[in-house]
N, C-alpha and C. Protein backbone atom coordinates (compact mmCIF):
# COMPACT_ATOMS: atom_id res chain seq x y z
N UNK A 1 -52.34 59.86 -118.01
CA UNK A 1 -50.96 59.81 -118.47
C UNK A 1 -50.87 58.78 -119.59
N UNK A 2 -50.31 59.37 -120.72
CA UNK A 2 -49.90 58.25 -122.15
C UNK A 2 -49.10 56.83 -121.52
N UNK A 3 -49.84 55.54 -121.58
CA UNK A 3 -49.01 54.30 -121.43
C UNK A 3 -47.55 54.55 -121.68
N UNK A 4 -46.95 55.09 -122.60
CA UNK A 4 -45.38 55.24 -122.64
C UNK A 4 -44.79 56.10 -121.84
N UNK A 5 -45.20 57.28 -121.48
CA UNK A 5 -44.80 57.53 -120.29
C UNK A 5 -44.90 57.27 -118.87
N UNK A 6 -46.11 56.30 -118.38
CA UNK A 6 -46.42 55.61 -117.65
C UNK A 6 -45.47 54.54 -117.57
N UNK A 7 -45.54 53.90 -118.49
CA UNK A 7 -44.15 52.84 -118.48
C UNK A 7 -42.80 52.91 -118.22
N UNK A 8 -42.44 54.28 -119.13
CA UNK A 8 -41.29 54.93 -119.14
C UNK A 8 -40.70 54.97 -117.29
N UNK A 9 -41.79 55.75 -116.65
CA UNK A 9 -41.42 56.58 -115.37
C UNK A 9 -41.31 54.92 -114.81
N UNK A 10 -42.04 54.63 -114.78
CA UNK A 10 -41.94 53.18 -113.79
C UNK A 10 -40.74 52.56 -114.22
N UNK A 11 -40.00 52.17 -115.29
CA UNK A 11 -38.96 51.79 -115.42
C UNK A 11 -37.88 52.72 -114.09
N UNK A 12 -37.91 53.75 -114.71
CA UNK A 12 -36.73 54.86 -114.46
C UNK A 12 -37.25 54.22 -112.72
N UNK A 13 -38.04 54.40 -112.54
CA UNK A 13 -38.54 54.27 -110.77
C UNK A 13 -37.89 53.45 -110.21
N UNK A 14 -38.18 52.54 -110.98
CA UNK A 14 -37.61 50.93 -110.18
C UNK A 14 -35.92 50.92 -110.64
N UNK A 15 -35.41 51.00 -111.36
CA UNK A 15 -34.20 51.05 -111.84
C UNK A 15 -33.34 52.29 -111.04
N UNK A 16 -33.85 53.44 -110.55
CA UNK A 16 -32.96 53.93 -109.85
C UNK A 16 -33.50 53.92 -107.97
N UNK A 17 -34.40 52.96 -107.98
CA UNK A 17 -34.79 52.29 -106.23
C UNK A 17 -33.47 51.12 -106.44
N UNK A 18 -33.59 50.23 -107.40
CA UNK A 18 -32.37 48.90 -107.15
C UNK A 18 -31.08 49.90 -107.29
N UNK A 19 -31.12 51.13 -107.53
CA UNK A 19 -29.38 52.18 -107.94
C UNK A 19 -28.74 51.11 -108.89
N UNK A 20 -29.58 51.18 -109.91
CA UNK A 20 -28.96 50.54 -111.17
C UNK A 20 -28.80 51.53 -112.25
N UNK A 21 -27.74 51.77 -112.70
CA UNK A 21 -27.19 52.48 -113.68
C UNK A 21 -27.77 52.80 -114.86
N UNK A 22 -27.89 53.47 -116.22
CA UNK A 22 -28.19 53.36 -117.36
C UNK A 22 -27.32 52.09 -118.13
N UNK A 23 -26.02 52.51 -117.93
CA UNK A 23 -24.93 51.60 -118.32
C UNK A 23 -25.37 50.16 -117.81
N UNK A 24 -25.54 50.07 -116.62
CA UNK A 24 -25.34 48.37 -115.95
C UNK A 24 -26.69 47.91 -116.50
N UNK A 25 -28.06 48.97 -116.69
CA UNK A 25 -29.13 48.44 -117.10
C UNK A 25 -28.90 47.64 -118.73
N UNK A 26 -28.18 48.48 -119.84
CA UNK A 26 -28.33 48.05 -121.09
C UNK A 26 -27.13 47.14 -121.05
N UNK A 27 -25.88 46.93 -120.20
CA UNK A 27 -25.15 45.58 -120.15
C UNK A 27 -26.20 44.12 -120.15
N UNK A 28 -26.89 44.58 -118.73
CA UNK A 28 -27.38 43.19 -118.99
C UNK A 28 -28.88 43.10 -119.25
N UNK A 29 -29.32 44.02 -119.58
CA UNK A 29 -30.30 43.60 -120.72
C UNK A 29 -29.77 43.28 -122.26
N UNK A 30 -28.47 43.49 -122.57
CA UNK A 30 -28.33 43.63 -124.25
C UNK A 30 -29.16 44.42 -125.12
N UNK A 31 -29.36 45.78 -124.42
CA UNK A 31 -29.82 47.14 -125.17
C UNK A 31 -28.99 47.95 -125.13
N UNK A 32 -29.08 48.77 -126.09
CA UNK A 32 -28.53 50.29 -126.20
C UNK A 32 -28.74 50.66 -125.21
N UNK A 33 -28.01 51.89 -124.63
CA UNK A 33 -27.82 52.96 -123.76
C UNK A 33 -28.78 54.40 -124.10
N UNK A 34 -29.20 54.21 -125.31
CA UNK A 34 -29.62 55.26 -126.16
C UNK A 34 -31.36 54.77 -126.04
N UNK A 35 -31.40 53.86 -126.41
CA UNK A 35 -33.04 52.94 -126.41
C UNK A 35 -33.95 52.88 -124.83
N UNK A 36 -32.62 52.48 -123.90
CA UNK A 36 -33.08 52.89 -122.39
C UNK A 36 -33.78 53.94 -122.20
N UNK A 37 -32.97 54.88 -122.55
CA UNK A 37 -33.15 56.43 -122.37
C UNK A 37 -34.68 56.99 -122.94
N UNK A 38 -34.08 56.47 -124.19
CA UNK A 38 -35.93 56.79 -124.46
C UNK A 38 -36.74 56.25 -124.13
N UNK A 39 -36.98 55.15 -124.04
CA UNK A 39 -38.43 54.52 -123.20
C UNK A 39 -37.97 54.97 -121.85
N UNK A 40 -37.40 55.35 -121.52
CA UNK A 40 -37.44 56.11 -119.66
C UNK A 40 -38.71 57.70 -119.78
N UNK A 41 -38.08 58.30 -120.83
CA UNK A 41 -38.60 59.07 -121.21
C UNK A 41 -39.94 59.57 -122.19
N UNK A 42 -40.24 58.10 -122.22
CA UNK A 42 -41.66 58.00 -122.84
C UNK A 42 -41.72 58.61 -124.68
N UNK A 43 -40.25 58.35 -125.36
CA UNK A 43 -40.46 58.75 -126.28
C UNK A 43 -39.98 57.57 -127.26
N UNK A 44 -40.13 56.89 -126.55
CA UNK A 44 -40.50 54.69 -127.63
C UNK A 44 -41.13 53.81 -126.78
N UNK A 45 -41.93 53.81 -127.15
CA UNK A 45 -42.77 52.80 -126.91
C UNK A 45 -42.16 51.05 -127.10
N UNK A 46 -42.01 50.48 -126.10
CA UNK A 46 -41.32 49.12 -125.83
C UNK A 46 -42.03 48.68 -126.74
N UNK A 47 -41.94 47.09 -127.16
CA UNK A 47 -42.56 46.07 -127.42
C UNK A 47 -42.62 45.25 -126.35
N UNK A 48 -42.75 43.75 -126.22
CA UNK A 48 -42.86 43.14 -125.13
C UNK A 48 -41.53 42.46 -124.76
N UNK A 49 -41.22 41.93 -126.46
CA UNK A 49 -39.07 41.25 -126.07
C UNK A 49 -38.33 42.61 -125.18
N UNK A 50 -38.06 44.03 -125.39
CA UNK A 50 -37.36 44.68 -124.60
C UNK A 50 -37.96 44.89 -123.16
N UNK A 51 -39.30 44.94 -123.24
CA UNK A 51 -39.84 44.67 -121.64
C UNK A 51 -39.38 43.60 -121.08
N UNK A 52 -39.71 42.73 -121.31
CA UNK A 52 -39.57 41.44 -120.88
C UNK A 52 -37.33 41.27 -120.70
N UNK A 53 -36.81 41.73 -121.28
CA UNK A 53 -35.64 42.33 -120.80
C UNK A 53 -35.41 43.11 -119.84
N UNK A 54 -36.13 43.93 -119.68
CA UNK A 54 -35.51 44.81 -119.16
C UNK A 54 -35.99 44.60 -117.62
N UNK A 55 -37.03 44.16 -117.26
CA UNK A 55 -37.86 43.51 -116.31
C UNK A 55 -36.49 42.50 -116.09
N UNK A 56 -36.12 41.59 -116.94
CA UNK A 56 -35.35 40.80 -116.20
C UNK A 56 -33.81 40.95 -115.84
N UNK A 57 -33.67 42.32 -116.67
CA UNK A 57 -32.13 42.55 -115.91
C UNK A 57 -32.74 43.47 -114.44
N UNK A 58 -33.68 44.11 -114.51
CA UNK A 58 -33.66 44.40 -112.87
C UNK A 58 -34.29 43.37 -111.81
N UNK A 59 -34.62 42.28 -112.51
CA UNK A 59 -34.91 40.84 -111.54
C UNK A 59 -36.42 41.35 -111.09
N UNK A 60 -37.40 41.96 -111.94
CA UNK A 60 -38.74 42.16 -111.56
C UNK A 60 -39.86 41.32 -112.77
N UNK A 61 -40.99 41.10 -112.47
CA UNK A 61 -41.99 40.62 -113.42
C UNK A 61 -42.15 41.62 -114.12
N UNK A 62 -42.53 41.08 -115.48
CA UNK A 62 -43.24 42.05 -116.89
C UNK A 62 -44.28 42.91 -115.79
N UNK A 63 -45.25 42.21 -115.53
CA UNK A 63 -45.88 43.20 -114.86
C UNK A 63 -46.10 44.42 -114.26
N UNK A 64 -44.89 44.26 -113.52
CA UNK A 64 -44.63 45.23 -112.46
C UNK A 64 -44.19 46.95 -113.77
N UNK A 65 -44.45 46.66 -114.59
CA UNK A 65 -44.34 47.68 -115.28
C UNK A 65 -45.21 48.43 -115.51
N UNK A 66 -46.59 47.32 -115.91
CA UNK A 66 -47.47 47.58 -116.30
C UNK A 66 -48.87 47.94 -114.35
N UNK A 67 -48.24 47.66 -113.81
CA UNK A 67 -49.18 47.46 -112.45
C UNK A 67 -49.70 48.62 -112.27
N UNK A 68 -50.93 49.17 -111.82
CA UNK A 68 -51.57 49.97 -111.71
C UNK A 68 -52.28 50.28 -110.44
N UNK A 69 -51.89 49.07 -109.23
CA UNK A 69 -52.69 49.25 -107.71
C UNK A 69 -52.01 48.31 -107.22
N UNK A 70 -52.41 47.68 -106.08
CA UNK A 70 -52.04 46.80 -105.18
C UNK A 70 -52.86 45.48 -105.21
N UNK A 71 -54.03 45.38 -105.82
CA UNK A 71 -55.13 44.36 -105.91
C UNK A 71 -54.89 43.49 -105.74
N UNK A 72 -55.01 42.26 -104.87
CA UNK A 72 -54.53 40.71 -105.25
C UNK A 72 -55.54 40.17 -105.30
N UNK A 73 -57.07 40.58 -105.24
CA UNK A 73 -58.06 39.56 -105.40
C UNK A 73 -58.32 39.73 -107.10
N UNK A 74 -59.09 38.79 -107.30
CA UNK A 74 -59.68 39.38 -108.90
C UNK A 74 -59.57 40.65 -109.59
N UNK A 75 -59.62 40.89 -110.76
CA UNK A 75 -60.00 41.65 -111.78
C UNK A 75 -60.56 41.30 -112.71
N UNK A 76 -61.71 42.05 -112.90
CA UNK A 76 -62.56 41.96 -113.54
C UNK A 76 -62.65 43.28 -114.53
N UNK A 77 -62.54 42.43 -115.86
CA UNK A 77 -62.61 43.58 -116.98
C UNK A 77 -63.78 43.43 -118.16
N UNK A 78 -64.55 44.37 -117.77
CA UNK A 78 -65.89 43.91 -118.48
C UNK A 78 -66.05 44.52 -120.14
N UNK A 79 -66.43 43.77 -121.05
CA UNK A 79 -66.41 43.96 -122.89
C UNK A 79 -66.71 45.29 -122.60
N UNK A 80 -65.38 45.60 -123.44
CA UNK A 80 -64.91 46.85 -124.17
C UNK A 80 -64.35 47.89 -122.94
N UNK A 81 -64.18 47.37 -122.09
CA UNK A 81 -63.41 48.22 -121.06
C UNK A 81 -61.86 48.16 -121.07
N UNK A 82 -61.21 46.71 -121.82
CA UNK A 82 -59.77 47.26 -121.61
C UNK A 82 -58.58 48.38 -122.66
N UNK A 83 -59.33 48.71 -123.23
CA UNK A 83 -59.13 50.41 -123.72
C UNK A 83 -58.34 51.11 -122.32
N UNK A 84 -59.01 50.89 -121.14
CA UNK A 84 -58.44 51.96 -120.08
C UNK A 84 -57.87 51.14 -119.20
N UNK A 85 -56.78 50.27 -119.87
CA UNK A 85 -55.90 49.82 -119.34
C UNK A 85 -54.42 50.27 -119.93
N UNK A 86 -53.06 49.74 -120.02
CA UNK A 86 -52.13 50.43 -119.91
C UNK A 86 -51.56 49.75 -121.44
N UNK A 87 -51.93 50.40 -122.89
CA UNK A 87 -51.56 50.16 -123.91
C UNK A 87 -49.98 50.62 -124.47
N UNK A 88 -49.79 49.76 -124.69
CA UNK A 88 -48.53 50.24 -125.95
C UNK A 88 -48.72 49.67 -126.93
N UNK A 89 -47.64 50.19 -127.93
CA UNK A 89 -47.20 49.37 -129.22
C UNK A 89 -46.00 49.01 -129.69
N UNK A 90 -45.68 48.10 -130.55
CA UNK A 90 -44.21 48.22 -130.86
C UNK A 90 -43.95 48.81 -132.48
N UNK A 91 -44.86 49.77 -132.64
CA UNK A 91 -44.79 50.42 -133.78
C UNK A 91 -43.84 51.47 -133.55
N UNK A 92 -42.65 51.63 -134.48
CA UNK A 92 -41.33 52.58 -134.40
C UNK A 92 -40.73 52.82 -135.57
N UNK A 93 -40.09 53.62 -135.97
CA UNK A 93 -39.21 54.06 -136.57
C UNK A 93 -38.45 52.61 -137.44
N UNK A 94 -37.77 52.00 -136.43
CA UNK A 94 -37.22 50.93 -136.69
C UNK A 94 -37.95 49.96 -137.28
N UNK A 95 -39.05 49.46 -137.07
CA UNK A 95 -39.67 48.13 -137.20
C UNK A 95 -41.29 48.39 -137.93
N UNK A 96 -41.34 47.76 -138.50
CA UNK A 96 -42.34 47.64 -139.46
C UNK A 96 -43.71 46.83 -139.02
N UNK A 97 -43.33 46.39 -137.38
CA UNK A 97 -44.33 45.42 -136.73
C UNK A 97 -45.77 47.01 -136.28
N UNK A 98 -46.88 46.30 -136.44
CA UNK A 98 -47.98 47.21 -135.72
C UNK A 98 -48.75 46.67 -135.07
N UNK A 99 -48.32 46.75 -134.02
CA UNK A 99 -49.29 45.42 -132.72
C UNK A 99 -49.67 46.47 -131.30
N UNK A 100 -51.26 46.59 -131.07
CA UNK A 100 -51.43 47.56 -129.97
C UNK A 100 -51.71 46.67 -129.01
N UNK A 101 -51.52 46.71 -127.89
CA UNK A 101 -51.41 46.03 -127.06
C UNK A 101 -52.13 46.75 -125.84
N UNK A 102 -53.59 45.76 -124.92
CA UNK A 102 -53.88 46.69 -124.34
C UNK A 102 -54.22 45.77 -123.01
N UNK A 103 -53.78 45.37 -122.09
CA UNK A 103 -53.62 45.03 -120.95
C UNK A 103 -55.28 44.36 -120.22
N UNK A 104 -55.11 43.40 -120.05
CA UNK A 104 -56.59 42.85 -119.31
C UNK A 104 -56.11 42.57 -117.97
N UNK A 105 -54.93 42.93 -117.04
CA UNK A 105 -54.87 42.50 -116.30
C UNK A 105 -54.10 43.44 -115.49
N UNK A 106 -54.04 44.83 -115.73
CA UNK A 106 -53.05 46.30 -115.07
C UNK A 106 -53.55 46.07 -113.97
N UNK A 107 -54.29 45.79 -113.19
CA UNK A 107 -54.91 46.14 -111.78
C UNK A 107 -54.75 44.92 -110.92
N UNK A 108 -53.92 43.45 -111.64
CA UNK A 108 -53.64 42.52 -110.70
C UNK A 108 -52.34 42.88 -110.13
N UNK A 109 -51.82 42.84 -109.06
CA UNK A 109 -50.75 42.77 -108.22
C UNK A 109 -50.17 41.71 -108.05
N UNK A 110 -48.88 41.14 -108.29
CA UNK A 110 -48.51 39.71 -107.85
C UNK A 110 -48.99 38.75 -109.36
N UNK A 111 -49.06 39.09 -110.44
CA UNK A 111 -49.89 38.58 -111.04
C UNK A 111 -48.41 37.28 -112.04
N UNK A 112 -48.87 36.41 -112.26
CA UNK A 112 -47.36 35.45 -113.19
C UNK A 112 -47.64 35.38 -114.98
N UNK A 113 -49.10 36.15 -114.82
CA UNK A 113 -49.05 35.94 -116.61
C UNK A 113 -49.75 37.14 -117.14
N UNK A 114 -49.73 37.62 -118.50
CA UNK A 114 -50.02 38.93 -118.79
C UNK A 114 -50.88 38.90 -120.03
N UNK A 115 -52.20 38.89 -119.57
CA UNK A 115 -53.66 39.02 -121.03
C UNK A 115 -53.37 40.24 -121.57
N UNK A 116 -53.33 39.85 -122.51
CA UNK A 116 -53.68 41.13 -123.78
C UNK A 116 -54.70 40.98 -124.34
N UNK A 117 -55.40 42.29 -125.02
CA UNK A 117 -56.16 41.96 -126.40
C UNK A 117 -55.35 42.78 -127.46
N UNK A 118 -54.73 41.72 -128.62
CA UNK A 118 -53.79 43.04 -129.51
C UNK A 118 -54.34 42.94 -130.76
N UNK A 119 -54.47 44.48 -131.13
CA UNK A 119 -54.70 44.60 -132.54
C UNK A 119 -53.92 44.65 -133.64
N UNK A 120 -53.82 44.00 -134.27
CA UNK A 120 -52.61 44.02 -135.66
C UNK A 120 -53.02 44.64 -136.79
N UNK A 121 -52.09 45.44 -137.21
CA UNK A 121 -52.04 46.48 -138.19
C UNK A 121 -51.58 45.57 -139.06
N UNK A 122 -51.96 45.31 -140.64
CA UNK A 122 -50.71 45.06 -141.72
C UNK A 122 -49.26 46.01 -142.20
N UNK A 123 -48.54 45.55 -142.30
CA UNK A 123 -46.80 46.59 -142.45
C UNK A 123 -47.18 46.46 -143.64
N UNK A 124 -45.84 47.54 -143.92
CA UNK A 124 -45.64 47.79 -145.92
C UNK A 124 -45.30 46.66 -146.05
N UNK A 125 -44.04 46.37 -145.46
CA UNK A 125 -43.34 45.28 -145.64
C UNK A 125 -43.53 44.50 -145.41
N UNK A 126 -42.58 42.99 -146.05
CA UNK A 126 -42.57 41.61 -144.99
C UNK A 126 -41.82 41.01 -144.60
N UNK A 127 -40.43 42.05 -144.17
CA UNK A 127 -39.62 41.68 -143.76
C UNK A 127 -39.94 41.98 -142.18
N UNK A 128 -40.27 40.90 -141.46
CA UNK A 128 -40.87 41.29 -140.17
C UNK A 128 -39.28 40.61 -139.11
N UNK A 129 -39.39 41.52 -138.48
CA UNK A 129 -38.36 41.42 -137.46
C UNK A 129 -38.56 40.15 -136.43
N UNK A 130 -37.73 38.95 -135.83
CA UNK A 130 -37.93 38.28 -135.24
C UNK A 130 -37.41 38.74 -133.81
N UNK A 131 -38.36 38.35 -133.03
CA UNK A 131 -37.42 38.71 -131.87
C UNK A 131 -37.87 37.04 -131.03
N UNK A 132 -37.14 37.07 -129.64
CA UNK A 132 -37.09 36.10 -128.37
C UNK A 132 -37.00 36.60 -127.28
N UNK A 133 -37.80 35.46 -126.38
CA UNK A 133 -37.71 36.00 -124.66
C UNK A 133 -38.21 34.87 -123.74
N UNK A 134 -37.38 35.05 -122.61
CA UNK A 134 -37.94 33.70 -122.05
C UNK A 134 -39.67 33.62 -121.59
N UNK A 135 -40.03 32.10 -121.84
CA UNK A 135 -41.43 32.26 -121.27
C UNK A 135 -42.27 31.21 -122.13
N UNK A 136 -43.16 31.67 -122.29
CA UNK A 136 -44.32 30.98 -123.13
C UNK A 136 -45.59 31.83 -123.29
N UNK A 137 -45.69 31.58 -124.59
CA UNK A 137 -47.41 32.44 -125.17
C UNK A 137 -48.83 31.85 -125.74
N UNK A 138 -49.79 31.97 -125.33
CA UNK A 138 -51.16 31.48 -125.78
C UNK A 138 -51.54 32.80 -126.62
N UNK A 139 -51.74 32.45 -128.38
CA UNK A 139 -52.80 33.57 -128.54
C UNK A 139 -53.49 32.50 -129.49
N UNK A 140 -54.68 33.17 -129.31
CA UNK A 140 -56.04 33.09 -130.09
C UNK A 140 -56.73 34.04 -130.83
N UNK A 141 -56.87 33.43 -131.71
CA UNK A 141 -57.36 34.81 -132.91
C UNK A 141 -58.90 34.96 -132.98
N UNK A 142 -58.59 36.33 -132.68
CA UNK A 142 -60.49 36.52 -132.56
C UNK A 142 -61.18 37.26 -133.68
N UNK A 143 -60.54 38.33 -134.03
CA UNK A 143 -60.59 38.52 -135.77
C UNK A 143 -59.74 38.96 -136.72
N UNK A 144 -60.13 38.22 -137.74
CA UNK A 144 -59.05 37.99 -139.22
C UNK A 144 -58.23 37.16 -139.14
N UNK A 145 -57.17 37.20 -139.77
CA UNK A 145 -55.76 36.19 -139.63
C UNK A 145 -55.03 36.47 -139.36
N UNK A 146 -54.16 35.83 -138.85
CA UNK A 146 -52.70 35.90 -138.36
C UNK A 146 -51.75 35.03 -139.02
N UNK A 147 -50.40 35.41 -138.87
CA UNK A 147 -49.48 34.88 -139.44
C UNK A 147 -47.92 34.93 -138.61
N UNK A 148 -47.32 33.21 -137.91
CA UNK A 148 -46.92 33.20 -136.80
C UNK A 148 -45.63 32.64 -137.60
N UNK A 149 -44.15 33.59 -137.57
CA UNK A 149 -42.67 32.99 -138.14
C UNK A 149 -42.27 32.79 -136.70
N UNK A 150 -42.46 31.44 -136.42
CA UNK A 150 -41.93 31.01 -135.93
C UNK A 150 -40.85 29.96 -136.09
N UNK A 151 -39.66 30.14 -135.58
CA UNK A 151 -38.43 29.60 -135.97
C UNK A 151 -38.28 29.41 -137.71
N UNK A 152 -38.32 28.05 -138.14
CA UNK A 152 -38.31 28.22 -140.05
C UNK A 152 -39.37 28.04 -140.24
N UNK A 153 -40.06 27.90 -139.45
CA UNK A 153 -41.84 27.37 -139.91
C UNK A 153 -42.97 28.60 -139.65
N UNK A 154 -43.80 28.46 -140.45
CA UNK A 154 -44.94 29.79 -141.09
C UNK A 154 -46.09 29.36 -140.44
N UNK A 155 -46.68 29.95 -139.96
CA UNK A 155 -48.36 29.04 -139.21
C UNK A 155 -49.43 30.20 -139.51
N UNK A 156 -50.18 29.63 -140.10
CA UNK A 156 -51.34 30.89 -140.64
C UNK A 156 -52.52 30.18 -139.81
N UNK A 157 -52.87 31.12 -138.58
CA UNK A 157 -53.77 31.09 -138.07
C UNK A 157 -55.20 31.76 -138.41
N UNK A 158 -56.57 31.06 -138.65
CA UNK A 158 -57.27 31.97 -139.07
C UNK A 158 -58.23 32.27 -137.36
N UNK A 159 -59.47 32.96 -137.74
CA UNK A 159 -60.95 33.78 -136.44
C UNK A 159 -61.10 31.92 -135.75
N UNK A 160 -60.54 31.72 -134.99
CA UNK A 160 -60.96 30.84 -133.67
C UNK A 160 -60.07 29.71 -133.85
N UNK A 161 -58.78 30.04 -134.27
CA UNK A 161 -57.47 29.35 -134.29
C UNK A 161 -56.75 30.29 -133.21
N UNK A 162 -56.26 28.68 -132.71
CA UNK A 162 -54.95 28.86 -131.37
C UNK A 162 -53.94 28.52 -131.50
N UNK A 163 -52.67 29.06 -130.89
CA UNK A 163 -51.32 28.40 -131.10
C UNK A 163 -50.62 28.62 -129.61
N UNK A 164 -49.96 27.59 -128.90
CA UNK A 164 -49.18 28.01 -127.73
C UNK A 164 -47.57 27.46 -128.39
N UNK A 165 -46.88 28.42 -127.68
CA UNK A 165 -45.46 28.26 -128.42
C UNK A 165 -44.42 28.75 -127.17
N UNK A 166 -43.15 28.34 -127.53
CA UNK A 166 -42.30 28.45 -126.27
C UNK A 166 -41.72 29.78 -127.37
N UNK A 167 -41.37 30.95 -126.24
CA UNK A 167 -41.13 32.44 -126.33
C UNK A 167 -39.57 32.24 -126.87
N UNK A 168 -39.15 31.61 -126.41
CA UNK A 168 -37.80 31.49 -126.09
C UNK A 168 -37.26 31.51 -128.28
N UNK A 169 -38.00 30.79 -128.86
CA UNK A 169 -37.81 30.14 -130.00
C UNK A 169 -37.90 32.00 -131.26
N UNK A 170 -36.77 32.34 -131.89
CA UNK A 170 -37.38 33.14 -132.32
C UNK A 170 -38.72 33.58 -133.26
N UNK A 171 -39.81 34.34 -133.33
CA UNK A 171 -40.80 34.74 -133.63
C UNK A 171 -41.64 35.91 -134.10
N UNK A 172 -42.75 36.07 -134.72
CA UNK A 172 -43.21 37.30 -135.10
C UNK A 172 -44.46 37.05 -135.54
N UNK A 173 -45.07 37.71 -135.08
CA UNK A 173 -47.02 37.40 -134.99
C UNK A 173 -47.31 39.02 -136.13
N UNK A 174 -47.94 38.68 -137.00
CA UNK A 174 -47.93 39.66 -138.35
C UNK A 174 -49.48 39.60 -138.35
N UNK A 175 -50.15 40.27 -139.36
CA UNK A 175 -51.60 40.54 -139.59
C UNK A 175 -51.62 39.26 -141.05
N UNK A 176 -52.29 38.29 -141.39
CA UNK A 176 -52.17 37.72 -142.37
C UNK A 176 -53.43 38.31 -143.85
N UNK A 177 -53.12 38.02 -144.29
CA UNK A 177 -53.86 38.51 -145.68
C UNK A 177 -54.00 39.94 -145.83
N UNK A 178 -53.18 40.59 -145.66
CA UNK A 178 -52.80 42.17 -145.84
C UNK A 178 -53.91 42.88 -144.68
N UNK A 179 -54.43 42.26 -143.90
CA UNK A 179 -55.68 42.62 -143.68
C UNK A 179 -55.59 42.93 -141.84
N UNK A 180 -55.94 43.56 -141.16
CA UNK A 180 -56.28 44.03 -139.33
C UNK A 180 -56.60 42.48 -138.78
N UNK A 181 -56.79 42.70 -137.79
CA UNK A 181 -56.84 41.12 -136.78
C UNK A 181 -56.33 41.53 -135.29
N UNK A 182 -57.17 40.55 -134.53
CA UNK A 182 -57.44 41.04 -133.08
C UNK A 182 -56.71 39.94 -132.60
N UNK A 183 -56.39 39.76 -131.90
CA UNK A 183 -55.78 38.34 -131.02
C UNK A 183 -56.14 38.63 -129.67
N UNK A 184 -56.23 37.66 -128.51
CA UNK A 184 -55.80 37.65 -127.29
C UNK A 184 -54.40 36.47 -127.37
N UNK A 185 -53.89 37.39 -126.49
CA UNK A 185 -52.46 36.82 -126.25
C UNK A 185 -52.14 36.88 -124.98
N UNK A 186 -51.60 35.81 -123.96
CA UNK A 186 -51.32 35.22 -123.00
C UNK A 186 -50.13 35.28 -123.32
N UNK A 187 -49.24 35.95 -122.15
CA UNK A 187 -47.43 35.64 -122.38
C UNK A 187 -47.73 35.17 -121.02
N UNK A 188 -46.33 34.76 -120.62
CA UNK A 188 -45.71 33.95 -119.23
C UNK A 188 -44.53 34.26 -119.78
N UNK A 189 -43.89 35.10 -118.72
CA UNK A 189 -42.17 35.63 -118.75
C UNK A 189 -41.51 35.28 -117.36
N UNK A 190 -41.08 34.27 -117.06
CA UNK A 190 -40.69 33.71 -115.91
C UNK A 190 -39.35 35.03 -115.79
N UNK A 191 -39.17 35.58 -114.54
CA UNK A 191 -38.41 36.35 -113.94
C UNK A 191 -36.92 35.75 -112.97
């Protein structure tokens, strides 16, 4: 099953187990009614700010979106295996961001923080969209550069540069020098 519809259904799952509305969902997440709908339906692919919403207007972890078993001991994801974990992107219509995002940690249960390995596309543009969410993020750049707007300040990370930053602050992690770049990225989205 495509990660966006995987995601999609699990939303819709959990959201009509709590008998939470479409309406009461995008009140208090501060989404459209229209945007719900489609990521229910696997035809937009979230980013992590509307996950990380939407997770917290139904009072569940980011995770639990992404969860894939019951596991609470270890996971273990061995080089070049997390491909077959539970990817999205926040590449859309709307937004000019290209970040794939592919889960090192779908098979923990109970889990409080969420590994990625993401690949960054360069946009046409550079008018990159900021978004916020509660929490905190570790990424480390594993190849090429990156380029971190965070709040008024610019941080050009280059291959074995780190930055931890509070989520909360608005932000946007871009490909730097027109060029692809890998990151691992650590979020923490307190629920």
């Amino acid at each position: 099953m495509a990660a966006e519809k995987y995601v999609g259904e699990k939303i819709k799952q959990i959201r009509e187990m709590k008998k939470v509305s479409l309406e009461e969902l995008a009140e208090r997440s501060g989404m459209d009614i229209a945007m719900i709908e489609k990521i229910e339906k696997g035809k937009n692919v979230p980013s992590l700010a509307p996950l990380i919403k939407i997770a917290r207007a139904l009072g569940v972890r980011l995770g639990t979106f992404l969860d894939d078993s019951d596991s609470y001991g270890p996971v273990l994801v061995r080089s070049g295996e997390h491909h077959k974990g539970v990817r999205f992107t926040s590449q859309s219509g709307e937004t000019r961001e290209h970040l794939n995002f592919y889960s090192l940690a779908f098979d923990k249960a109970g889990r409080n923080m969420e590994p990625f390995i993401v690949d960054i596309e360069p946009g046409l543009k550079s008018d990159y969209m900021l978004s916020s969410h509660e929490g905190e993020e570790f990424i480390y750049v594993l190849e090429g550069a990156v380029e971190i707007n965070y709040g008024k300040e610019i941080y050009k990370l280059d291959k074995g540069d780190s930055i931890y930053l509070d989520s909360i602050v608005l932000h946007n992690v871009h490909a730097g020098n027109n060029l692809s770049a890998r990151i691992l990225a650590v979020v923490y989205a307190p629920f």
